[in-house]
C-alpha atoms as a PDB file:
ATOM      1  CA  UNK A   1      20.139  49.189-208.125  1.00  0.00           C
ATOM      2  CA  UNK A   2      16.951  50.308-208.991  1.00  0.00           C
ATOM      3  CA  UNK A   3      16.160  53.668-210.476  1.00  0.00           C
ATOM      4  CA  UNK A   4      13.212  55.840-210.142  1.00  0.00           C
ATOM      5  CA  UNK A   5      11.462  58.554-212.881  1.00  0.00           C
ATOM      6  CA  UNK A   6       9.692  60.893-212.620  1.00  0.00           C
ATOM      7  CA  UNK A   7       6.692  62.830-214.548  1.00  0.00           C
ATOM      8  CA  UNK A   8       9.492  65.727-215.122  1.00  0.00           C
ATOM      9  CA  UNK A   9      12.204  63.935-215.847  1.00  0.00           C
ATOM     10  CA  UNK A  10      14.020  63.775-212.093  1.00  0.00           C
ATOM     11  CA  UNK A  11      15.365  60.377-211.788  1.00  0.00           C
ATOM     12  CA  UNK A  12      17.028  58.538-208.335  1.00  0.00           C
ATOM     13  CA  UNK A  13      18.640  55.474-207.206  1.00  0.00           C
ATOM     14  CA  UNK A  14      16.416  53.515-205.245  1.00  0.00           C
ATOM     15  CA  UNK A  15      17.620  50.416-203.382  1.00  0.00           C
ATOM     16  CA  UNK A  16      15.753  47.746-202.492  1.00  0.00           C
ATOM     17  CA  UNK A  17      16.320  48.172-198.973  1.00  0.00           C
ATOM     18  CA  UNK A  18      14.682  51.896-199.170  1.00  0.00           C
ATOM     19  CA  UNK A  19      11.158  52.563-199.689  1.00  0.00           C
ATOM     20  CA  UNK A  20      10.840  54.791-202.805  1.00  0.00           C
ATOM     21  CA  UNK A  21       9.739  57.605-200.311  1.00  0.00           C
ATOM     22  CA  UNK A  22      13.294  56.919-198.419  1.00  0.00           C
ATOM     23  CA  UNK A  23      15.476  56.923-201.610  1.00  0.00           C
ATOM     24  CA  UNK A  24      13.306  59.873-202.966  1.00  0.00           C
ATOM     25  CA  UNK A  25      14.747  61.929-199.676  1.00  0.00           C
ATOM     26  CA  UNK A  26      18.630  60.285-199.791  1.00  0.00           C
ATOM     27  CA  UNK A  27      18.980  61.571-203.630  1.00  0.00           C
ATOM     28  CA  UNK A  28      17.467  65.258-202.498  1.00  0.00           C
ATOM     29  CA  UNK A  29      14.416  64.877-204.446  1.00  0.00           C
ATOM     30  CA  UNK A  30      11.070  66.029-202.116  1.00  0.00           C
ATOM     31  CA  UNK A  31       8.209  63.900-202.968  1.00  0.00           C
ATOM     32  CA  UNK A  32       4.473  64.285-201.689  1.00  0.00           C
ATOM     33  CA  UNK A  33       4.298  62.953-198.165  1.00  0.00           C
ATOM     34  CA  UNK A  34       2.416  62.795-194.685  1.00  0.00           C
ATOM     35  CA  UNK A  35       2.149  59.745-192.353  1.00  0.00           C
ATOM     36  CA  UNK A  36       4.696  57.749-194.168  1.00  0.00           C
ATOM     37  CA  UNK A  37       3.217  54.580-192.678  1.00  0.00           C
ATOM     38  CA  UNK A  38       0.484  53.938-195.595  1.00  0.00           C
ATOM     39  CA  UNK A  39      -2.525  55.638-193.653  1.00  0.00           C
ATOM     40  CA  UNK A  40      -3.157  59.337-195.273  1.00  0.00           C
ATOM     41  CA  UNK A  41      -2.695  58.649-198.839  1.00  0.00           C
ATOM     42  CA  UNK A  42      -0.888  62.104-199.434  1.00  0.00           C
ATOM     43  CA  UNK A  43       1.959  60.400-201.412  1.00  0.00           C
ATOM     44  CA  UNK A  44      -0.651  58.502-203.448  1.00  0.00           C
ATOM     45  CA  UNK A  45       0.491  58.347-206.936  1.00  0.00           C
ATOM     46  CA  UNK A  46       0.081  56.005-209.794  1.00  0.00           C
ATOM     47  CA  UNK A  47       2.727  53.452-211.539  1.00  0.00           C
ATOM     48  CA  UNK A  48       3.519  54.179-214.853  1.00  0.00           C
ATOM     49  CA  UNK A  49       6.253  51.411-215.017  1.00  0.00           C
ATOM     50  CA  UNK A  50       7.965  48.953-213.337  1.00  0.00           C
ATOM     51  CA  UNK A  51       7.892  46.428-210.179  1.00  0.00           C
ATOM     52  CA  UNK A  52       7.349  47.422-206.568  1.00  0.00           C
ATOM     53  CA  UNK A  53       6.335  45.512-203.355  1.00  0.00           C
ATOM     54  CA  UNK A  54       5.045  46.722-200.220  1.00  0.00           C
ATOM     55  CA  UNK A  55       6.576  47.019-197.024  1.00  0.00           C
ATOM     56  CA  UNK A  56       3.684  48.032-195.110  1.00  0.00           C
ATOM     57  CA  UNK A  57      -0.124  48.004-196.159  1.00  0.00           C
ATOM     58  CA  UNK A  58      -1.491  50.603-198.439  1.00  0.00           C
ATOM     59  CA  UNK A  59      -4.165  51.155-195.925  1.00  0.00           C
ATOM     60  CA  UNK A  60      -5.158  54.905-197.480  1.00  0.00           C
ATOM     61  CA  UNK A  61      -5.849  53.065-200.962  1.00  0.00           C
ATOM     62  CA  UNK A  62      -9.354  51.499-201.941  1.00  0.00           C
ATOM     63  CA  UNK A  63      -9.290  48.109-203.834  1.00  0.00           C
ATOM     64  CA  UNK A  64     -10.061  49.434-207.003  1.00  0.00           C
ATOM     65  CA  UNK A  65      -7.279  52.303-206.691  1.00  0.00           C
ATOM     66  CA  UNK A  66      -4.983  49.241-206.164  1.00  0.00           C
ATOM     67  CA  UNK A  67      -6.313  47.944-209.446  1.00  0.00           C
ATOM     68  CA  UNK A  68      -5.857  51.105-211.160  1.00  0.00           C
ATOM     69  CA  UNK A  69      -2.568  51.216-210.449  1.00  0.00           C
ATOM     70  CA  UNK A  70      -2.035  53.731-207.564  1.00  0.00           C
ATOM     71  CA  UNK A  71       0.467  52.731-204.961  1.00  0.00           C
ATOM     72  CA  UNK A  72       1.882  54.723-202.250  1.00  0.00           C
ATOM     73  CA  UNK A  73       5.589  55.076-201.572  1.00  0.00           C
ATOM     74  CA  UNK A  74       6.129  55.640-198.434  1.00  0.00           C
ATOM     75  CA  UNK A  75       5.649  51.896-197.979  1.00  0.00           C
ATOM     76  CA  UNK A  76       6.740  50.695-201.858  1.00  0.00           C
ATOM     77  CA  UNK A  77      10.407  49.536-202.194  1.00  0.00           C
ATOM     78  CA  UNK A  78      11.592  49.359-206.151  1.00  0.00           C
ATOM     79  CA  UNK A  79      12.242  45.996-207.430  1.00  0.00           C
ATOM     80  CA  UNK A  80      12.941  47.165-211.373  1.00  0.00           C
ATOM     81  CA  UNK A  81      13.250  50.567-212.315  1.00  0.00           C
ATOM     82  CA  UNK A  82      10.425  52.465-211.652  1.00  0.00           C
ATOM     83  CA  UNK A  83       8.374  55.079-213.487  1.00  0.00           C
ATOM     84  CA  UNK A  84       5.879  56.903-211.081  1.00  0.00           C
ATOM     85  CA  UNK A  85       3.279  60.376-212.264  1.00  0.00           C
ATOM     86  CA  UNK A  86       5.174  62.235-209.639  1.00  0.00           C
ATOM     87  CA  UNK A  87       6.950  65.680-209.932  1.00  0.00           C
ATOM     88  CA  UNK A  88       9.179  66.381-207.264  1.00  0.00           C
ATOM     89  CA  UNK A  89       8.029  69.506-205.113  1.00  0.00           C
ATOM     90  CA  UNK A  90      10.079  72.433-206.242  1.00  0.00           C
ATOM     91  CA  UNK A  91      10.315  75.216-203.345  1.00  0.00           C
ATOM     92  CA  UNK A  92       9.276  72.593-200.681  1.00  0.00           C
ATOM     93  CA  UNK A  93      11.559  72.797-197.894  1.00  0.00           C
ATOM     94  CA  UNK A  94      11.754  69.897-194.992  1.00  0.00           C
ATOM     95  CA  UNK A  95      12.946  71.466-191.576  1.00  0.00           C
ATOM     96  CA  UNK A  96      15.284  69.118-189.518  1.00  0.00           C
ATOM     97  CA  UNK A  97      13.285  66.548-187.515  1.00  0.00           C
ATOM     98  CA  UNK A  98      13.496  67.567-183.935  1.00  0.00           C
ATOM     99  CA  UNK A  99      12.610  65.841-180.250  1.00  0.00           C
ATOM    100  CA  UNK A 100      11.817  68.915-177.628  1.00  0.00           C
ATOM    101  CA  UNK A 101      10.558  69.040-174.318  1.00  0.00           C
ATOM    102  CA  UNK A 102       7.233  71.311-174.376  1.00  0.00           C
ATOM    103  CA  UNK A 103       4.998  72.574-171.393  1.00  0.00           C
ATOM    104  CA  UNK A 104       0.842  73.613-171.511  1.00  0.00           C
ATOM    105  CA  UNK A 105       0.904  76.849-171.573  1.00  0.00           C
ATOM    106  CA  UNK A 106      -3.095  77.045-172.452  1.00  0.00           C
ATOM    107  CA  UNK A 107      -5.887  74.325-172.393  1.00  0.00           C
ATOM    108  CA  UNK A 108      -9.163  75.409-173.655  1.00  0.00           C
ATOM    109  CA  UNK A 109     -12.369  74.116-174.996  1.00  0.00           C
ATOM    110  CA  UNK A 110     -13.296  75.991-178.045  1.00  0.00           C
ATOM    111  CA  UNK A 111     -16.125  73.766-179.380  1.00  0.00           C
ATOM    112  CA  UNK A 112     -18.148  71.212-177.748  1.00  0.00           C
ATOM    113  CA  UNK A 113     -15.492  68.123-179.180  1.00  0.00           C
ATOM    114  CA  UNK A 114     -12.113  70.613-179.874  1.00  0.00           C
ATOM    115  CA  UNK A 115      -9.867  71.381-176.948  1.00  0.00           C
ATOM    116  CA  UNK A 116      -7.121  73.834-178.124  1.00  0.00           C
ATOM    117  CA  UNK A 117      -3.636  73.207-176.598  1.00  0.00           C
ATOM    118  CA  UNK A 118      -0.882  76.042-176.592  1.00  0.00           C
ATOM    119  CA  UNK A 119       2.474  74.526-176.224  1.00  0.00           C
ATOM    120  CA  UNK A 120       5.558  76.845-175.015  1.00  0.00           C
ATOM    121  CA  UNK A 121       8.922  75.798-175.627  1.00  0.00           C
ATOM    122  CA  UNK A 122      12.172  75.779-173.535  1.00  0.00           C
ATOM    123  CA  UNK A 123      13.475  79.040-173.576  1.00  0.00           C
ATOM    124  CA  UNK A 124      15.496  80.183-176.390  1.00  0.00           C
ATOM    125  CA  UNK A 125      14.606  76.818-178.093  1.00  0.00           C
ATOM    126  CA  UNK A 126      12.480  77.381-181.310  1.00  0.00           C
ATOM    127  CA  UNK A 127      10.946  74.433-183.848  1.00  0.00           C
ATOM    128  CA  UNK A 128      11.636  75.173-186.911  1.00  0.00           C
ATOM    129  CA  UNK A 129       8.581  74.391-189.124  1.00  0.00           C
ATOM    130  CA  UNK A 130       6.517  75.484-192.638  1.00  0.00           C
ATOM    131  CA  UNK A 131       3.101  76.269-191.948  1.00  0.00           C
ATOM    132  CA  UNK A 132       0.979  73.416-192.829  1.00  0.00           C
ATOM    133  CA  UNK A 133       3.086  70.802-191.447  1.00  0.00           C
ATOM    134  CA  UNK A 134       2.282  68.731-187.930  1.00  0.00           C
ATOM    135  CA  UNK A 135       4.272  67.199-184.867  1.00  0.00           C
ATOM    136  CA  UNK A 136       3.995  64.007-183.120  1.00  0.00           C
ATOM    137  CA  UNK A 137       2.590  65.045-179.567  1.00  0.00           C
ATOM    138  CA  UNK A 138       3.777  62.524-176.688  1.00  0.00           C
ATOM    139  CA  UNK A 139       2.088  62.763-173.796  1.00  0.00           C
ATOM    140  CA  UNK A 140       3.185  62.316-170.268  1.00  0.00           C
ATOM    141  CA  UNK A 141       2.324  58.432-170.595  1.00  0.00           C
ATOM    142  CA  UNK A 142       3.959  57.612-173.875  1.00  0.00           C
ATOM    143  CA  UNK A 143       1.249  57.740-176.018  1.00  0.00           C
ATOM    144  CA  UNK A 144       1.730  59.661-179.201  1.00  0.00           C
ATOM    145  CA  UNK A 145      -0.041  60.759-181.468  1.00  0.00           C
ATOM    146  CA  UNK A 146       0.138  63.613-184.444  1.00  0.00           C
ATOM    147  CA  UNK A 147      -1.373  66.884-185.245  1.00  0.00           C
ATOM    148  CA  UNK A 148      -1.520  70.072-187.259  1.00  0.00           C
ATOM    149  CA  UNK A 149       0.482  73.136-185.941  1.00  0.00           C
ATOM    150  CA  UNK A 150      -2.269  75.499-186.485  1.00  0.00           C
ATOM    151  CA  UNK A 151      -0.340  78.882-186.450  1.00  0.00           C
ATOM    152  CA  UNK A 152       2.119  80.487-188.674  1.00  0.00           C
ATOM    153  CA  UNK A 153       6.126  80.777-186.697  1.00  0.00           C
ATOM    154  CA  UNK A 154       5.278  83.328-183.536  1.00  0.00           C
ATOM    155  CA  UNK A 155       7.996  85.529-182.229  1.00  0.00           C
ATOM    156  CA  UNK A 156       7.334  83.925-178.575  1.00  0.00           C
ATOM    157  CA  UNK A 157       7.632  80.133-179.844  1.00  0.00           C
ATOM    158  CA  UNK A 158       4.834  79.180-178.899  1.00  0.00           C
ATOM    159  CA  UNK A 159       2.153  76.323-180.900  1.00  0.00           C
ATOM    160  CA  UNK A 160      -1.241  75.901-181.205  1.00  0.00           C
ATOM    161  CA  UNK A 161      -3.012  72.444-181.635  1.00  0.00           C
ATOM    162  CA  UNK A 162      -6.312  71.346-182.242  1.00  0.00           C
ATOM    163  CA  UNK A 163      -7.517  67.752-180.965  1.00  0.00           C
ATOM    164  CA  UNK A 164     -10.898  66.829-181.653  1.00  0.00           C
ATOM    165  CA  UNK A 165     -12.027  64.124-179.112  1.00  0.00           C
ATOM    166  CA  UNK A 166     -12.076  60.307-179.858  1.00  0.00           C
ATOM    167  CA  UNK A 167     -14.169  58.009-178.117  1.00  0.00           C
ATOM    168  CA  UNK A 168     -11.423  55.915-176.343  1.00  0.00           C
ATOM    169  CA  UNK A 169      -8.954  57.930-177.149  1.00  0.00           C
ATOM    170  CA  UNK A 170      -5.894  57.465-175.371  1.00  0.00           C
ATOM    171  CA  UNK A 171      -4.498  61.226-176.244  1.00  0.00           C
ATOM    172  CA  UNK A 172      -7.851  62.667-176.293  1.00  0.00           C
ATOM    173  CA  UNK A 173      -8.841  61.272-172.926  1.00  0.00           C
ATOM    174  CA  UNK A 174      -5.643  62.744-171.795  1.00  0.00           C
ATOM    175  CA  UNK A 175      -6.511  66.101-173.113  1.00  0.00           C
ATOM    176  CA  UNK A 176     -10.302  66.276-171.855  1.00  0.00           C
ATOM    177  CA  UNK A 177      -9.472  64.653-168.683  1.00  0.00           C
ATOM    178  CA  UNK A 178      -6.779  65.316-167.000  1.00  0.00           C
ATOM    179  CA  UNK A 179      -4.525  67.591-168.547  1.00  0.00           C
ATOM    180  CA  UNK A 180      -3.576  70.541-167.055  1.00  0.00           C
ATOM    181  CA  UNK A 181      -1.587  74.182-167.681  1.00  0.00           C
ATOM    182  CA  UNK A 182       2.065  73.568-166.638  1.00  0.00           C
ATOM    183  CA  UNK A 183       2.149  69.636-167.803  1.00  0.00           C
ATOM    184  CA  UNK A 184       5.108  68.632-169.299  1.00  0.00           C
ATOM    185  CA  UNK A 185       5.062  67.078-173.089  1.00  0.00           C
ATOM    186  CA  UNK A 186       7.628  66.165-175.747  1.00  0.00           C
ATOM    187  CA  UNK A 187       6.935  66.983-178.914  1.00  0.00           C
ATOM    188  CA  UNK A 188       8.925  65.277-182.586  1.00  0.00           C
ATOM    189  CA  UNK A 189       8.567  67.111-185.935  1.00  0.00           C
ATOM    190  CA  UNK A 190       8.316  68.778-188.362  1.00  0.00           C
ATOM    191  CA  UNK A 191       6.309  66.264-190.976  1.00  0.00           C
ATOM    192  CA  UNK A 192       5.071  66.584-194.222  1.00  0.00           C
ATOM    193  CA  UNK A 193       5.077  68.710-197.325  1.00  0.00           C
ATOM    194  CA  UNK A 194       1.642  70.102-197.026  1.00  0.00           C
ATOM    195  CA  UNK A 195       3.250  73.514-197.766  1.00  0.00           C
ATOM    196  CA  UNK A 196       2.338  76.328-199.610  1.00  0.00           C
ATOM    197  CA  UNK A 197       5.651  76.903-201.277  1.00  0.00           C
ATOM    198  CA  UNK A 198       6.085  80.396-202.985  1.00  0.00           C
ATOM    199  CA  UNK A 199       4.747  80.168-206.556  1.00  0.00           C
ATOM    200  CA  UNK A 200       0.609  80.271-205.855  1.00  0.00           C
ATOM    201  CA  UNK A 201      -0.455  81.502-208.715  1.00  0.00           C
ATOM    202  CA  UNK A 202      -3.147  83.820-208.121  1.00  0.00           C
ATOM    203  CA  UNK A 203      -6.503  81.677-207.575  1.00  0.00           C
ATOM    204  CA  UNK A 204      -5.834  79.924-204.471  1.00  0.00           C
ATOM    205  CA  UNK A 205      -8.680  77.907-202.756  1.00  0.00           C
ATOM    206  CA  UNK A 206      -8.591  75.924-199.171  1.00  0.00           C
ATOM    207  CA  UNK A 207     -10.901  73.381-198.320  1.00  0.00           C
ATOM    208  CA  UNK A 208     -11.156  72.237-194.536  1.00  0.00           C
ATOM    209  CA  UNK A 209     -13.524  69.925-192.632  1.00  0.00           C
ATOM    210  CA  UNK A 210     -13.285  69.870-188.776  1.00  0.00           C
ATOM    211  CA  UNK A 211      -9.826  70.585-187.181  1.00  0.00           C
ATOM    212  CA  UNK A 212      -8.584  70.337-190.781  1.00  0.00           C
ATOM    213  CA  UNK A 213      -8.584  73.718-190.286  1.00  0.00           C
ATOM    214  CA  UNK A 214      -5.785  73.972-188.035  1.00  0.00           C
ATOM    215  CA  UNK A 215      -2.912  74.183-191.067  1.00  0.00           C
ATOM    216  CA  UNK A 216      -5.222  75.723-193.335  1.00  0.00           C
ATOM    217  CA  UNK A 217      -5.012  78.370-190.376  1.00  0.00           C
ATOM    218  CA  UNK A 218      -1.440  78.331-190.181  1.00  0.00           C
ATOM    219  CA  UNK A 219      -1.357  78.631-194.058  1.00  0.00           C
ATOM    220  CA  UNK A 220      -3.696  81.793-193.573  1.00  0.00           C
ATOM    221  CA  UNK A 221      -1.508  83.168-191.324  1.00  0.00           C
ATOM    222  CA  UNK A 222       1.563  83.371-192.999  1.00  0.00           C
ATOM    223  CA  UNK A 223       0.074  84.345-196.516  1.00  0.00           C
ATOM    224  CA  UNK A 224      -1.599  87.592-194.848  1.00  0.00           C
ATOM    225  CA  UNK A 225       1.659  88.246-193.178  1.00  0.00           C
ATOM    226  CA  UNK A 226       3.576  88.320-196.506  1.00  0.00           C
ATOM    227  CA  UNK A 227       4.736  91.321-198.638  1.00  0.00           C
ATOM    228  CA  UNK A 228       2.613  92.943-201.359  1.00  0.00           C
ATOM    229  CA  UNK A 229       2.563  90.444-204.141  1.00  0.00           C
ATOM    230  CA  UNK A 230       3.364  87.289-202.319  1.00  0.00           C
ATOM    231  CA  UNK A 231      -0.129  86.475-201.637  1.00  0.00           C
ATOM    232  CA  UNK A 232      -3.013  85.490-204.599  1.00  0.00           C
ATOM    233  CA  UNK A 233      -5.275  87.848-205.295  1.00  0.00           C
ATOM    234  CA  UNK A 234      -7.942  85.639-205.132  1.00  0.00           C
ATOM    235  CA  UNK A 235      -8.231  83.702-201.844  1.00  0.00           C
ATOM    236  CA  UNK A 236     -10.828  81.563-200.629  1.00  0.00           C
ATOM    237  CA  UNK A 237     -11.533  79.366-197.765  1.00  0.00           C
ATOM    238  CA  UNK A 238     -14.488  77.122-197.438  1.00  0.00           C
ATOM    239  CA  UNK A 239     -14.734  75.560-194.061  1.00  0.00           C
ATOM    240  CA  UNK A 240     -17.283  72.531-193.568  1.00  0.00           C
ATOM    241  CA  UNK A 241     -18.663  71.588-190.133  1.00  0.00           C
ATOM    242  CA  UNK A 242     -21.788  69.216-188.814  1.00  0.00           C
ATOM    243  CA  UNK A 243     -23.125  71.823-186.806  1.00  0.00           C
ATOM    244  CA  UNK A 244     -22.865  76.199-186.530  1.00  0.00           C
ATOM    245  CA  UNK A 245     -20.915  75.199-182.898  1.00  0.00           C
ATOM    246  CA  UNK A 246     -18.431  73.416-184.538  1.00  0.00           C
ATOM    247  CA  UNK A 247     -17.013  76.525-186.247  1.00  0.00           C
ATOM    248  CA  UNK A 248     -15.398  78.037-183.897  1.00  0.00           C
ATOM    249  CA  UNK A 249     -12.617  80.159-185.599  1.00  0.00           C
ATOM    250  CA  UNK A 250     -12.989  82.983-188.830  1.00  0.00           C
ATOM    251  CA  UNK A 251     -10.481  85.093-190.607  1.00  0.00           C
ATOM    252  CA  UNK A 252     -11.253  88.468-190.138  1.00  0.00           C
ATOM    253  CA  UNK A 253      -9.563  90.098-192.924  1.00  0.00           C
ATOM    254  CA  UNK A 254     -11.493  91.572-196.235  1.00  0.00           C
ATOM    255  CA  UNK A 255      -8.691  89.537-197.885  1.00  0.00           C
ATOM    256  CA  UNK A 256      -9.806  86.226-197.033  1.00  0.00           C
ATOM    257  CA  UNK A 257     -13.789  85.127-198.752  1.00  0.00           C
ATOM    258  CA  UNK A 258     -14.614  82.674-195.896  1.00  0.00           C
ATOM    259  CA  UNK A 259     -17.655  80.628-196.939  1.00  0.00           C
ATOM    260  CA  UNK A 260     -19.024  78.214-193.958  1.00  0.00           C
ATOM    261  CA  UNK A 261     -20.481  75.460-195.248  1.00  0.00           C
ATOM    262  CA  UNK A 262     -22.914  73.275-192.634  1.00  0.00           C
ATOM    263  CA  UNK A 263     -24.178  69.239-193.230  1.00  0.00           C
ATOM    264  CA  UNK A 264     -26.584  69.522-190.637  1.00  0.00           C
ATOM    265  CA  UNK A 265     -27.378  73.135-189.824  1.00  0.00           C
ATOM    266  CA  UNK A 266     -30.841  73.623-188.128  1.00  0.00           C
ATOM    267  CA  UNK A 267     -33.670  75.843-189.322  1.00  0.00           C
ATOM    268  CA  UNK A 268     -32.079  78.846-188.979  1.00  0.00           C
ATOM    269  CA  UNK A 269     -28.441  78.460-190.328  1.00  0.00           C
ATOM    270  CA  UNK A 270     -28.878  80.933-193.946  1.00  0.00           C
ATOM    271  CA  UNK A 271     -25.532  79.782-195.270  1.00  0.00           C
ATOM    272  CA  UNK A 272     -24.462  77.372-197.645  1.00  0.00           C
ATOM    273  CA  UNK A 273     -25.336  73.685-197.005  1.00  0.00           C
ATOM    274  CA  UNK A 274     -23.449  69.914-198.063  1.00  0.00           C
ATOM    275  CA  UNK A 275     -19.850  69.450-198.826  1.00  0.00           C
ATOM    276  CA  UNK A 276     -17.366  72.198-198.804  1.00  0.00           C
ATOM    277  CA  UNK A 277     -16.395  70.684-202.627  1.00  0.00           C
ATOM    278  CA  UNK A 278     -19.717  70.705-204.073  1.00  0.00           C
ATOM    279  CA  UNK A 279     -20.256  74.156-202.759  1.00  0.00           C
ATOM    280  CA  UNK A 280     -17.518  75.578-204.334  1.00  0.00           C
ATOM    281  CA  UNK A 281     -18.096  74.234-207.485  1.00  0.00           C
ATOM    282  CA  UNK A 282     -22.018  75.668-207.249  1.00  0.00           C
ATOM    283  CA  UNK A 283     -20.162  79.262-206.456  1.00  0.00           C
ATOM    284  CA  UNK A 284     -17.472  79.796-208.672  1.00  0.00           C
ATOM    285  CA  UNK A 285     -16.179  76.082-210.381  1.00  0.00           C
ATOM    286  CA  UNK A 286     -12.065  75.986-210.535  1.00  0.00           C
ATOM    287  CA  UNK A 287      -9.952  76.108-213.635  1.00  0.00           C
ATOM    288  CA  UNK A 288      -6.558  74.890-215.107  1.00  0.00           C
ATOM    289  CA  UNK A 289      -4.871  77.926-212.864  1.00  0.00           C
ATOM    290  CA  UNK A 290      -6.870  77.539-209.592  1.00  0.00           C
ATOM    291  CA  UNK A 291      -4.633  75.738-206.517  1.00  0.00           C
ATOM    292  CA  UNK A 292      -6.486  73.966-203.902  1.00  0.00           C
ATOM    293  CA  UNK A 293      -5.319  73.083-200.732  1.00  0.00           C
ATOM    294  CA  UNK A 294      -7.274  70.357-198.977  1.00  0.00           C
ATOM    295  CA  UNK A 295      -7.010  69.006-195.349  1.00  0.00           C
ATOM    296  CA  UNK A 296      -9.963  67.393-193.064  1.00  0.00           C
ATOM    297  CA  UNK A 297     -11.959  63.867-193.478  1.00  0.00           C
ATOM    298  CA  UNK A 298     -10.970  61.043-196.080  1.00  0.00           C
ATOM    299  CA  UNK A 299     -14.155  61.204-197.736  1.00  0.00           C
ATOM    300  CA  UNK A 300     -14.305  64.870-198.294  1.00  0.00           C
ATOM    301  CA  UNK A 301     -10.469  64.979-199.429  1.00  0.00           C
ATOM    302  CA  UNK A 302     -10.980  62.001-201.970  1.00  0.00           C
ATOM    303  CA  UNK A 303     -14.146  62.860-203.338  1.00  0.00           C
ATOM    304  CA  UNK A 304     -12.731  66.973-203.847  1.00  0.00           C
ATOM    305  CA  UNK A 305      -9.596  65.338-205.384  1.00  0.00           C
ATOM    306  CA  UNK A 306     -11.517  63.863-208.169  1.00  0.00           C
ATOM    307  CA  UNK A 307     -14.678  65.980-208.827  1.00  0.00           C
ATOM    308  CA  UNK A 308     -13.053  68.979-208.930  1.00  0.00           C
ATOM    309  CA  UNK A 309     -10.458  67.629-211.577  1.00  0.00           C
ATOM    310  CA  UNK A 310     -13.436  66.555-213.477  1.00  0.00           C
ATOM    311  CA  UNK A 311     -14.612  70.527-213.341  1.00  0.00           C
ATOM    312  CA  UNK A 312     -11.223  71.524-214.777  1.00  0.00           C
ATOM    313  CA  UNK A 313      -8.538  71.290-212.154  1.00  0.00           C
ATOM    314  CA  UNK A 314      -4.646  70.963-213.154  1.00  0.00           C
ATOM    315  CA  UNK A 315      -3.603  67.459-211.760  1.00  0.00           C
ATOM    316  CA  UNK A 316      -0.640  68.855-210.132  1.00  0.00           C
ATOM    317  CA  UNK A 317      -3.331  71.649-208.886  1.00  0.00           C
ATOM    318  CA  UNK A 318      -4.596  69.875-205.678  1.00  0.00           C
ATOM    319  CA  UNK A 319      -2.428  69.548-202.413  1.00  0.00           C
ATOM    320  CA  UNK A 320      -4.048  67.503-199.405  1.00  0.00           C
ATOM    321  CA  UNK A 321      -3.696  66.337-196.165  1.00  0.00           C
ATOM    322  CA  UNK A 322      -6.229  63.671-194.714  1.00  0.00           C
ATOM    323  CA  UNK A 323      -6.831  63.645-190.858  1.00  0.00           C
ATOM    324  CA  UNK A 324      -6.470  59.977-189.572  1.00  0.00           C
ATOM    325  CA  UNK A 325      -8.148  58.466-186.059  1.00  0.00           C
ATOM    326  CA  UNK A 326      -5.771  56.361-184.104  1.00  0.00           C
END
């Protein structure tokens, strides 16, 4: 049987019938993860060693990635023993998977293309979840779909998503459409490891575009919440949107810098302009200590991931989590 390694020296059987992501979880090791279907990239690392095939397309990988050696293992099974520049995510925890029946307790239209649904549970039924992590919505006719919880855990239960409509759509017709307060959901999760863990450092940065805000707003929500010394003493969030409309939430705590950031603001937006990255390298640049957390389009998630390691970012210093259209 195969055996993967790992950048700091965790090793685990991985057999061929398992993709590497699969084995990683049987031998208690917590890799990098998201859709595990190939499409978000966040497991994205590169082969040091070894033979793998794929199970599933690499869709979240470019051509020349491919050629550079970057696979993604949610969808690579081992053939050899395998090498891979992955650490395993200390302090990461993965809450049970669970199916539960969930009603609209709230529908509303916060920007011109974001409805916000709140979800309330069956009663004394909770989901147990990190913030940052998403749920598979189904709706009433089967389809599913997933998205962001975009709160911290609530003492009533309740969740908060954020759908941004999608020209033929099947969900987001559903949600603009027709759905209404009392209509009754299922929802499947937790997913995903983009967590904030416990050990932050003290320079922590968030990057959103769109309703890639939704976790970074969970993930805002729980840091403030913590004890004295829990949360960095530096926190940041820059928050990109088209248009001012489109920003339609802001943390209002001293705590928090909040820098919108606008691609197509009119005359009269003051604020800063272009990508959320390039802004924050223009403000303050990052160093060997700064953590960024990063979670809205593919473009501005890949192109953050690599310019801001050219300004001086660890490697193991960037978390993401790329919003795919289905």
């Amino acid at each position: 049987m195969p055996t993967v390694s790992l950048a700091n020296g965790k090793t685990f059987p991985a057999p061929r019938t398992d993709t590497i992501l699969e084995a990683a979880g049987r031998g208690g090791v917590v890799l990098e993860q998201g859709c595990s279907d190939g499409r978000c990239g966040a497991c994205r690392t590169r082969l040091i060693a070894g033979t793998t095939t794929t199970a599933l397309p690499e869709a979240a990988l470019t051509l020349e990635e491919s050629g550079a050696g970057w696979i993604l293992p949610c969808v690579r099974r081992a053939e050899t023993d395998v090498e891979l520049d992955a650490v395993d995510l200390t302090g990461i925890r993965l809450p049970p998977v669970r199916t539960l029946p969930a009603r609209i307790r709230d529908i509303t239209r916060i920007a011109s293309e974001v409805m916000v649904i709140t979800l309330r549970l069956p009663p004394r039924e909770r989901l147990d979840f990190e913030p940052g992590q998403h749920v598979e919505l189904i709706s009433p006719m089967g389809v599913k779909r997933r998205y962001s919880i975009a709160n911290a855990p609530r003492e009533d239960a309740t969740l908060e998503l954020h759908l941004r409509r999608v020209e033929g759509g099947e969900m987001s017709d559903y949600v603009f459409e027709r759905a209404a307060v009392g209509d009754l959901l299922r929802l499947r999760g937790p997913f995903g490891t983009f967590q904030l863990g416990r050990d932050l450092g003290e320079d922590l940065v968030l990057l959103a575009t769109g309703t890639g805000i939704a976790p970074i707003r969970a993930m805002i929500e729980d840091l403030l919440a913590r004890p004295a010394g829990q949360c960095p003493s530096s926190l940041s969030l820059y928050w990109g949107a088209r248009h001012e409309d489109d920003l339609y939430w802001r943390p209002n705590d001293p705590r928090v810098k909040f820098v919108p950031v606008l691609s197509r603001g009119d005359v009269n937006w003051s604020g800063a302009r272009g990508h959320v990255q390039n802004v924050l390298l223009a403000e303050r640049g990052v160093s060997p200590e700064t953590v960024v957390f990063a979670c809205g389009s593919a473009s501005m998630v890949n192109s953050a991931r690599v310019v801001l390691r050219d300004a001086g970012l660890s490697p193991y210093g960037y978390r993401f989590e790329v919003f795919t259209v289905s």
